[in-house]
N, C-alpha and C. Protein backbone atom coordinates (compact mmCIF):
# COMPACT_ATOMS: atom_id res chain seq x y z
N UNK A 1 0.84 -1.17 0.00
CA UNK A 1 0.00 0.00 0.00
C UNK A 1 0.89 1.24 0.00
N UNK A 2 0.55 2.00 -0.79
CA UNK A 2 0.81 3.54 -0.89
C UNK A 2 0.46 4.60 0.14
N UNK A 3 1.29 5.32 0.77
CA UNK A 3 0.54 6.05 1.61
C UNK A 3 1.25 7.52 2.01
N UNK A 4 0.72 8.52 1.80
CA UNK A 4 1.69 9.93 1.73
C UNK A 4 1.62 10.06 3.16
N UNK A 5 3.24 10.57 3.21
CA UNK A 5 3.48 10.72 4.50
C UNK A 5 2.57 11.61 5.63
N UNK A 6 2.01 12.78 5.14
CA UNK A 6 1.24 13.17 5.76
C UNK A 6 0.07 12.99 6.88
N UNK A 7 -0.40 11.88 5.76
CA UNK A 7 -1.77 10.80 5.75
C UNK A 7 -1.19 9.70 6.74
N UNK A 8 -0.30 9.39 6.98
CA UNK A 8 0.43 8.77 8.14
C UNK A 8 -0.22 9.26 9.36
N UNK A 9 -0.17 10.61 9.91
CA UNK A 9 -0.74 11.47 10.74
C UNK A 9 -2.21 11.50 11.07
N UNK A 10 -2.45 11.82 9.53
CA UNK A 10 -3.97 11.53 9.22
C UNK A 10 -4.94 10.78 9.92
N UNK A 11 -4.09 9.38 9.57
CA UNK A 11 -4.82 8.13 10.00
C UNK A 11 -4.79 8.13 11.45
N UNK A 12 -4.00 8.96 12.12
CA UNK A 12 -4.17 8.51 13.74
C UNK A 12 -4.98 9.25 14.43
N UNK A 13 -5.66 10.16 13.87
CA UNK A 13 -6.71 10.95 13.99
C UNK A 13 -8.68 10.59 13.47
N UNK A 14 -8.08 9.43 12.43
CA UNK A 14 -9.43 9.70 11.60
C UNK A 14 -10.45 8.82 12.82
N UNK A 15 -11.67 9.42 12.93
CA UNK A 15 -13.00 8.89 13.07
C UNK A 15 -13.75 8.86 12.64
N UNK A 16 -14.00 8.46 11.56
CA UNK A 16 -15.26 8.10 10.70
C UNK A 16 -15.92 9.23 10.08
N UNK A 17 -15.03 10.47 9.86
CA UNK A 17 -15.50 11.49 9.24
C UNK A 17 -14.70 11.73 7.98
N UNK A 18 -15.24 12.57 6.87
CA UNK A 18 -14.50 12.84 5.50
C UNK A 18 -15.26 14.10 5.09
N UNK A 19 -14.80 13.75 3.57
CA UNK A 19 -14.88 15.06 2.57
C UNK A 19 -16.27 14.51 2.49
N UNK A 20 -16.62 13.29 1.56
CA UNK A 20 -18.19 12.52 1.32
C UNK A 20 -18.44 11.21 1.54
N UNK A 21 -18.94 10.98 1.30
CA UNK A 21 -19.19 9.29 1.72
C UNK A 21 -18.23 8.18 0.77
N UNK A 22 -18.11 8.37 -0.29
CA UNK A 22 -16.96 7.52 -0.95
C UNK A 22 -15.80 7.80 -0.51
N UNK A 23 -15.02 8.77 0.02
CA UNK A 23 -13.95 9.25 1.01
C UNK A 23 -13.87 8.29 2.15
N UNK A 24 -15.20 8.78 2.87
CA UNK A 24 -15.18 7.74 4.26
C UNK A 24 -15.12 6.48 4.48
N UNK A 25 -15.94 5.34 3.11
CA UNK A 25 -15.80 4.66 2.79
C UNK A 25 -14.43 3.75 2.19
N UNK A 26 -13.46 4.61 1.54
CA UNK A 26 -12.24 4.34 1.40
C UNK A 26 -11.48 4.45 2.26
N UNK A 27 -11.53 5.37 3.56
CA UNK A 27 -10.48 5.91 4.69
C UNK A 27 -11.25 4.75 5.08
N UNK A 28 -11.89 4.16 5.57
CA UNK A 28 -12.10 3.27 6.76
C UNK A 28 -11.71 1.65 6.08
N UNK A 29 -12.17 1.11 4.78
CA UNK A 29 -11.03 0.03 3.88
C UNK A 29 -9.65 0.15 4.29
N UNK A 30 -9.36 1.61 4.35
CA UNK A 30 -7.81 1.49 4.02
C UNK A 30 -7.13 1.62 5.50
N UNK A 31 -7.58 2.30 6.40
CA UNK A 31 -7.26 2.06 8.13
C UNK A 31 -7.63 0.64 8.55
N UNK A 32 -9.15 0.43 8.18
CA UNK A 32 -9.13 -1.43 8.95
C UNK A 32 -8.06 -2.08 8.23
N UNK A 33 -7.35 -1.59 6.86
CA UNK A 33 -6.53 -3.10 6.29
C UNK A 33 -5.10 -3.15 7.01
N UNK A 34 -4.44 -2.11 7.57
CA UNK A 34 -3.73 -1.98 8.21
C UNK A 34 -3.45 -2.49 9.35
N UNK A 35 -2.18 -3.10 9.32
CA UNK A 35 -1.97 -4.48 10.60
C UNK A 35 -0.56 -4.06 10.71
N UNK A 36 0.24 -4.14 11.44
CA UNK A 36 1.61 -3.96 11.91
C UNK A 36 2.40 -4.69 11.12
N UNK A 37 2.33 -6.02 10.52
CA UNK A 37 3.16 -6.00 9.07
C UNK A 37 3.07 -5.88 8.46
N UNK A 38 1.64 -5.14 7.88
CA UNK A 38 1.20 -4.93 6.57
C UNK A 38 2.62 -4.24 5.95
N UNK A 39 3.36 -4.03 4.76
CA UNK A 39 3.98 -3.22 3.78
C UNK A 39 3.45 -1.74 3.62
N UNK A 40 3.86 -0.56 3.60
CA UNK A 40 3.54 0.68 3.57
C UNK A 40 4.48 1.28 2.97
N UNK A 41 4.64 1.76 1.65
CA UNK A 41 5.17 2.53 0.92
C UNK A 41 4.98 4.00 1.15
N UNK A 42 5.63 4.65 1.66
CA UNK A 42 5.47 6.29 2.08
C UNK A 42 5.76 6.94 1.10
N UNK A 43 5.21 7.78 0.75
CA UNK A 43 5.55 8.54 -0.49
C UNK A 43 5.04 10.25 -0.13
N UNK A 44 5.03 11.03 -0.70
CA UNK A 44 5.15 12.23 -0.88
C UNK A 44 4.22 13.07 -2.45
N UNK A 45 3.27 12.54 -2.35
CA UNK A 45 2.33 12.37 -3.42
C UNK A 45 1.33 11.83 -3.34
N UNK A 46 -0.13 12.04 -4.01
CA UNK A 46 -1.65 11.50 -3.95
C UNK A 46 -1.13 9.91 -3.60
N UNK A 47 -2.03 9.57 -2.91
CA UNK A 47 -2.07 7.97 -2.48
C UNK A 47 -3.01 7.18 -2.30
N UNK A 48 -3.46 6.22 -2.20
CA UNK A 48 -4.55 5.26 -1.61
C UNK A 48 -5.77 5.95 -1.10
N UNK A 49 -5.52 6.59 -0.05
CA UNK A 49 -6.06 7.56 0.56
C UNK A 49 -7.13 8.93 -0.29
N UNK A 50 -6.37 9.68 -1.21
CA UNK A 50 -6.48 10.55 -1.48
C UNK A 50 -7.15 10.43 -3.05
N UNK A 51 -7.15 8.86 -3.63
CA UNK A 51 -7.51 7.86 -4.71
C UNK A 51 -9.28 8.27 -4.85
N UNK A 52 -9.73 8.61 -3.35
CA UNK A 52 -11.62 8.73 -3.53
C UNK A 52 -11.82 10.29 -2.88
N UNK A 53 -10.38 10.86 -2.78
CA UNK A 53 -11.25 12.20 -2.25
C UNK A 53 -11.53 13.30 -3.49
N UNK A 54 -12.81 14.16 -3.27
CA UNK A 54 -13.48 14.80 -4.48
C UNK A 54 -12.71 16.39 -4.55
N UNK A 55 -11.02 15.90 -3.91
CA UNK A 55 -10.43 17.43 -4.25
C UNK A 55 -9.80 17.21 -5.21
N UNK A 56 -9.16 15.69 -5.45
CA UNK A 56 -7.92 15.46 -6.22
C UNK A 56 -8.39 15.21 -7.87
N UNK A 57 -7.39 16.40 -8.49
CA UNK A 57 -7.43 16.54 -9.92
C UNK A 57 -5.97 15.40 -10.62
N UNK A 58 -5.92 15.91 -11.60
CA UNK A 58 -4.78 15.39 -12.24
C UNK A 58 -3.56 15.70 -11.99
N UNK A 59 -3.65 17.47 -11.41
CA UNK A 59 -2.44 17.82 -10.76
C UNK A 59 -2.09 17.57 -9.00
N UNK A 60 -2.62 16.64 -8.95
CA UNK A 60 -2.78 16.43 -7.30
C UNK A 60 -4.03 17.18 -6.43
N UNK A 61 -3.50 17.37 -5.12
CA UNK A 61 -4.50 18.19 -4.64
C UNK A 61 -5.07 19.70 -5.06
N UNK A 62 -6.48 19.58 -5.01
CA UNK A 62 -6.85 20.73 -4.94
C UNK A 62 -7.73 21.57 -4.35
N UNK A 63 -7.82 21.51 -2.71
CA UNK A 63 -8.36 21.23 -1.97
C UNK A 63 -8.94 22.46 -1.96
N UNK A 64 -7.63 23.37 -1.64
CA UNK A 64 -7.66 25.07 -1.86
C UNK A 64 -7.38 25.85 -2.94
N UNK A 65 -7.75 24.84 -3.49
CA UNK A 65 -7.19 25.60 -5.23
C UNK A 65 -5.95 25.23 -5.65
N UNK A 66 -5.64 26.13 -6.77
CA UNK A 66 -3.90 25.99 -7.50
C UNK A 66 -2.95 26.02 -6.30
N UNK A 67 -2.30 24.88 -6.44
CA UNK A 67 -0.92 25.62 -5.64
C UNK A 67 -1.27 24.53 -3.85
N UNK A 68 -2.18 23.93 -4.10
CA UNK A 68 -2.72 23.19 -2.35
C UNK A 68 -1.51 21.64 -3.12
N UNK A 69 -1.31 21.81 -3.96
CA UNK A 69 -0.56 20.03 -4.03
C UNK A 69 0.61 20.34 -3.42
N UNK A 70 1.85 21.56 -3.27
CA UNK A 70 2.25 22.18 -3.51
C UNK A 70 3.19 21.72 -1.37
N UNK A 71 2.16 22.80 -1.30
CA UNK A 71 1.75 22.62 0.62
C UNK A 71 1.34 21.60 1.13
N UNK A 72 0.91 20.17 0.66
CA UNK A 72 0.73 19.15 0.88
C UNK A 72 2.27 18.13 0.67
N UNK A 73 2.98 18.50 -0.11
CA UNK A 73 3.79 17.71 -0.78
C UNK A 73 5.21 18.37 0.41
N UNK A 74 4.95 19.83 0.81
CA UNK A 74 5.95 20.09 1.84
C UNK A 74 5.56 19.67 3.16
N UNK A 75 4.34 19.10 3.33
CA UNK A 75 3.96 18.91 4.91
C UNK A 75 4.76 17.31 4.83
N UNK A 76 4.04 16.55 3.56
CA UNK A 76 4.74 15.32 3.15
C UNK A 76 6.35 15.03 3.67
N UNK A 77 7.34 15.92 3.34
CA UNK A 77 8.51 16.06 3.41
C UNK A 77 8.93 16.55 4.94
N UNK A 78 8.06 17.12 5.46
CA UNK A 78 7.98 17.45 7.14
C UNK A 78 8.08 15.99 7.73
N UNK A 79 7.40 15.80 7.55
CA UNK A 79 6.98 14.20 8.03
C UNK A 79 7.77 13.33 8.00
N UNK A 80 8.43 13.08 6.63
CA UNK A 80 9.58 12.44 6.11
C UNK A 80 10.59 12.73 7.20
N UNK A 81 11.45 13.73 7.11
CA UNK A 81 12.40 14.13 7.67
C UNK A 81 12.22 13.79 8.92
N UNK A 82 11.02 14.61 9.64
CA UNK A 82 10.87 14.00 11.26
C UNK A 82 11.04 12.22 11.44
N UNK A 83 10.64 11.55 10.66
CA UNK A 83 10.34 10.38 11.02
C UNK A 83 11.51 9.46 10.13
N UNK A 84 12.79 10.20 9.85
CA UNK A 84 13.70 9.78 9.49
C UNK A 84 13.62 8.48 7.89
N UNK A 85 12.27 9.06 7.11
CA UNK A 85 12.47 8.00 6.02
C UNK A 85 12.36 9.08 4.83
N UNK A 86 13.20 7.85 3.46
CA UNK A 86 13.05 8.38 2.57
C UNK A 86 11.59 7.73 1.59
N UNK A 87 11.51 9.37 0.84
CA UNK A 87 10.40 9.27 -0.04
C UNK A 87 10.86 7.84 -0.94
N UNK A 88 9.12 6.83 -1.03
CA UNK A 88 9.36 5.76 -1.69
C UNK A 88 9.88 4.71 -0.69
N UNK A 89 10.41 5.05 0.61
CA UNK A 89 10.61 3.70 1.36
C UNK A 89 9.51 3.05 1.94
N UNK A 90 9.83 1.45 2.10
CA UNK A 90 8.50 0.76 2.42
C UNK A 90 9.32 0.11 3.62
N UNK A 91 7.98 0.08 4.48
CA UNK A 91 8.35 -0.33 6.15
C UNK A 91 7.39 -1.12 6.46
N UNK A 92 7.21 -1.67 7.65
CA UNK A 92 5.85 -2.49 8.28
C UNK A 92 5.15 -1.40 9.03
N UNK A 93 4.10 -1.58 8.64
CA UNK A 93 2.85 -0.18 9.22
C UNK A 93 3.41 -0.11 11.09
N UNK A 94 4.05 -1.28 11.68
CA UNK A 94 4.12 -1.15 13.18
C UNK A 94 4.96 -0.25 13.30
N UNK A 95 5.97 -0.59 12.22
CA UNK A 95 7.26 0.30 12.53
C UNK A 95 7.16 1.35 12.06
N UNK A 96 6.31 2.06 11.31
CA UNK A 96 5.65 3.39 10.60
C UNK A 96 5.19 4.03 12.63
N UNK A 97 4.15 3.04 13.03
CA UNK A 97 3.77 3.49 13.93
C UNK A 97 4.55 3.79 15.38
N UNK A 98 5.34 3.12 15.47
CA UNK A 98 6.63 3.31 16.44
C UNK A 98 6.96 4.58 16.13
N UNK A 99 7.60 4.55 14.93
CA UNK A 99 8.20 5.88 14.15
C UNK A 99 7.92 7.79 14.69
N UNK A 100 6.37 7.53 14.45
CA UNK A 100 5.50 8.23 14.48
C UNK A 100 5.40 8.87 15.76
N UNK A 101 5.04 7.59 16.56
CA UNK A 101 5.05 7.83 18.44
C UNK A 101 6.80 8.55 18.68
N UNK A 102 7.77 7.99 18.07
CA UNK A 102 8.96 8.64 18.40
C UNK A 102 9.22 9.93 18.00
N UNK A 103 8.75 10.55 17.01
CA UNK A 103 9.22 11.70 16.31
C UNK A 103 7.96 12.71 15.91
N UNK A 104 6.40 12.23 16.52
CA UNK A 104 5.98 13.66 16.20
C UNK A 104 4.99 13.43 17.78
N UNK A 105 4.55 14.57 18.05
CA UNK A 105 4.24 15.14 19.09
C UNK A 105 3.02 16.06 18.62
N UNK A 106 1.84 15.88 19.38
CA UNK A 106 0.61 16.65 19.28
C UNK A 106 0.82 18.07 19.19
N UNK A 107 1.86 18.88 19.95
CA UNK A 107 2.44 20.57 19.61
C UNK A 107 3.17 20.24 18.10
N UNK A 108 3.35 19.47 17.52
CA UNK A 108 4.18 19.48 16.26
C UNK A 108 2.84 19.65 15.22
N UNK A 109 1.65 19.35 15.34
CA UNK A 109 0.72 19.39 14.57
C UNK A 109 0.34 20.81 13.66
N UNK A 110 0.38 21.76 14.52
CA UNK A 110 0.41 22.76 14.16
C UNK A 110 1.54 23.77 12.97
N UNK A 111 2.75 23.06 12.97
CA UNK A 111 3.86 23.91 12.16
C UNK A 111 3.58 22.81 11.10
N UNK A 112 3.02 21.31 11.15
CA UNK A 112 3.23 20.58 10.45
C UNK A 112 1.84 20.76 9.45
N UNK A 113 0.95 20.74 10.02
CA UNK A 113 -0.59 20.44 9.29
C UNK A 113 -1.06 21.68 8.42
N UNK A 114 -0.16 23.26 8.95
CA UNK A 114 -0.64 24.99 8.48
C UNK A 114 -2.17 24.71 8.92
N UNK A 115 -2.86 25.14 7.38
CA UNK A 115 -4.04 25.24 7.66
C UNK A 115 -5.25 24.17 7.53
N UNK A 116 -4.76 23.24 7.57
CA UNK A 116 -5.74 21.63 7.61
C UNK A 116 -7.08 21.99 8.57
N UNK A 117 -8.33 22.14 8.03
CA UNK A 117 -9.42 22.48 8.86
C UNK A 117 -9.78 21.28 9.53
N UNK A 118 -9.29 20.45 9.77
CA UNK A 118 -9.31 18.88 10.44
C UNK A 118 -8.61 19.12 11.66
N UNK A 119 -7.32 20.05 11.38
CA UNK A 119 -6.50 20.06 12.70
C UNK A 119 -7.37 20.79 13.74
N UNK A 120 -8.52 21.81 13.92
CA UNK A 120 -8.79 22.49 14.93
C UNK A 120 -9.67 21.83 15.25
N UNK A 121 -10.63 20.16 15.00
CA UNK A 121 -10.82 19.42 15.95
C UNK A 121 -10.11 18.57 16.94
N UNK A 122 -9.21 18.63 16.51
CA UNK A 122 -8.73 17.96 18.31
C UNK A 122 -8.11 16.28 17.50
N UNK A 123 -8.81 15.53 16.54
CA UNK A 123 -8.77 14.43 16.26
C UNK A 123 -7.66 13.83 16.42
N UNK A 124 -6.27 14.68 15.57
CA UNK A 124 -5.35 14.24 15.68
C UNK A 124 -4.53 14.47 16.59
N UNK A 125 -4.46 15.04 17.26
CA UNK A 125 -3.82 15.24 18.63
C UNK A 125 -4.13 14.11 19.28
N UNK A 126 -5.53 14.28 19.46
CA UNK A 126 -5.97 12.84 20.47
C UNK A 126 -5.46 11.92 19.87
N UNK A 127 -5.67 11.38 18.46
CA UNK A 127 -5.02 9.69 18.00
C UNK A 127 -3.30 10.07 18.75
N UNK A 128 -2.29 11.35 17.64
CA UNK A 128 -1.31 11.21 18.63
C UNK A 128 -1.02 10.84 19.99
N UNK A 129 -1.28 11.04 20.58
CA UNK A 129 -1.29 11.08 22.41
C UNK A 129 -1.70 9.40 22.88
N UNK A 130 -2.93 8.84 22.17
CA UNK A 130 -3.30 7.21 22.18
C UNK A 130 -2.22 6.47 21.78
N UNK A 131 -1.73 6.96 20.61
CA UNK A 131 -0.29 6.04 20.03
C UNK A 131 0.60 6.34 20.82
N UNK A 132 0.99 7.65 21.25
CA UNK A 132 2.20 7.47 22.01
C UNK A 132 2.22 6.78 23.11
N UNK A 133 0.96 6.66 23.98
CA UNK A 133 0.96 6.14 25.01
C UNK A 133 0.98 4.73 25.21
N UNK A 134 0.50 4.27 23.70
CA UNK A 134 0.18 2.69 23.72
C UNK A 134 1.73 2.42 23.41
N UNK A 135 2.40 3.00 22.55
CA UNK A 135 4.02 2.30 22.31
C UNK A 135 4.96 2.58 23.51
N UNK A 136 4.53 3.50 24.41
CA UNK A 136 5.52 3.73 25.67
C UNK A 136 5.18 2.63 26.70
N UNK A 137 3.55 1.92 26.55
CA UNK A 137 3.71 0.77 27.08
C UNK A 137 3.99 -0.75 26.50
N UNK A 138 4.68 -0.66 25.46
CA UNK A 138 5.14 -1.99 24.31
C UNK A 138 6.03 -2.04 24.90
């Protein structure tokens, strides 16, 4: 599975909410298929994820218009860097999730996400904070 680094984040936040119902329907396929060895290709570009949402054109995102693939593709590379992988490497989703608990932090959401109208519910903070706590007791 394909999965932009971003959307890494994403997923530790999502509850059963989206853009529309074929969105939600795909985010919740693609979170239940996820198992700690599943294969996860991180990438830095539209993915699995982003395959049913009703922003993505041909030029990637376009959430906010021209220029949103742009700011997605640098949050992508945020992510990357924090979590020490390169674009295109494939890991086991556990060790994605270890990763994750090691190197981002619920105050990191904010320099990382800009203006994601998802971030001022709370969602991902809270999934952050659940993961970290569940791998500090592994």
């Amino acid at each position: 599975m394909r999965l932009r680094a971003h959307n890494l984040i994403c997923i530790q936040g999502y509850v059963g909410k989206g853009y529309d119902a074929a969105f939600v329907a795909n985010m919740t396929r693609v979170v239940d298929s996820l198992a700690d060895a599943i294969p996860v290709t991180v990438i830095a570009a539209p993915d699995a994820l982003c395959a049913a949402c009703p922003h993505l054109q041909e030029s990637g995102c376009a959430l906010h218009g021209a220029g949103t693939e742009t700011g997605m593709v640098r949050q992508d590379r945020d992510v990357l860097k924090r979590m020490a992988i390169r674009d295109g490497e494939t890991l086991p989703w556990g060790e994605i999730l270890a990763r994750i608990a090691r190197s981002v932090a619920p105050g990191d959401l904010d320099s990382i996400c800009g203006a994601c109208a998802w971030l001022a519910l709370g969602h991902c903070a809270e999934g952050l904070r659940k993961l970290r706590q569940r791998c500090r007791r592994s």
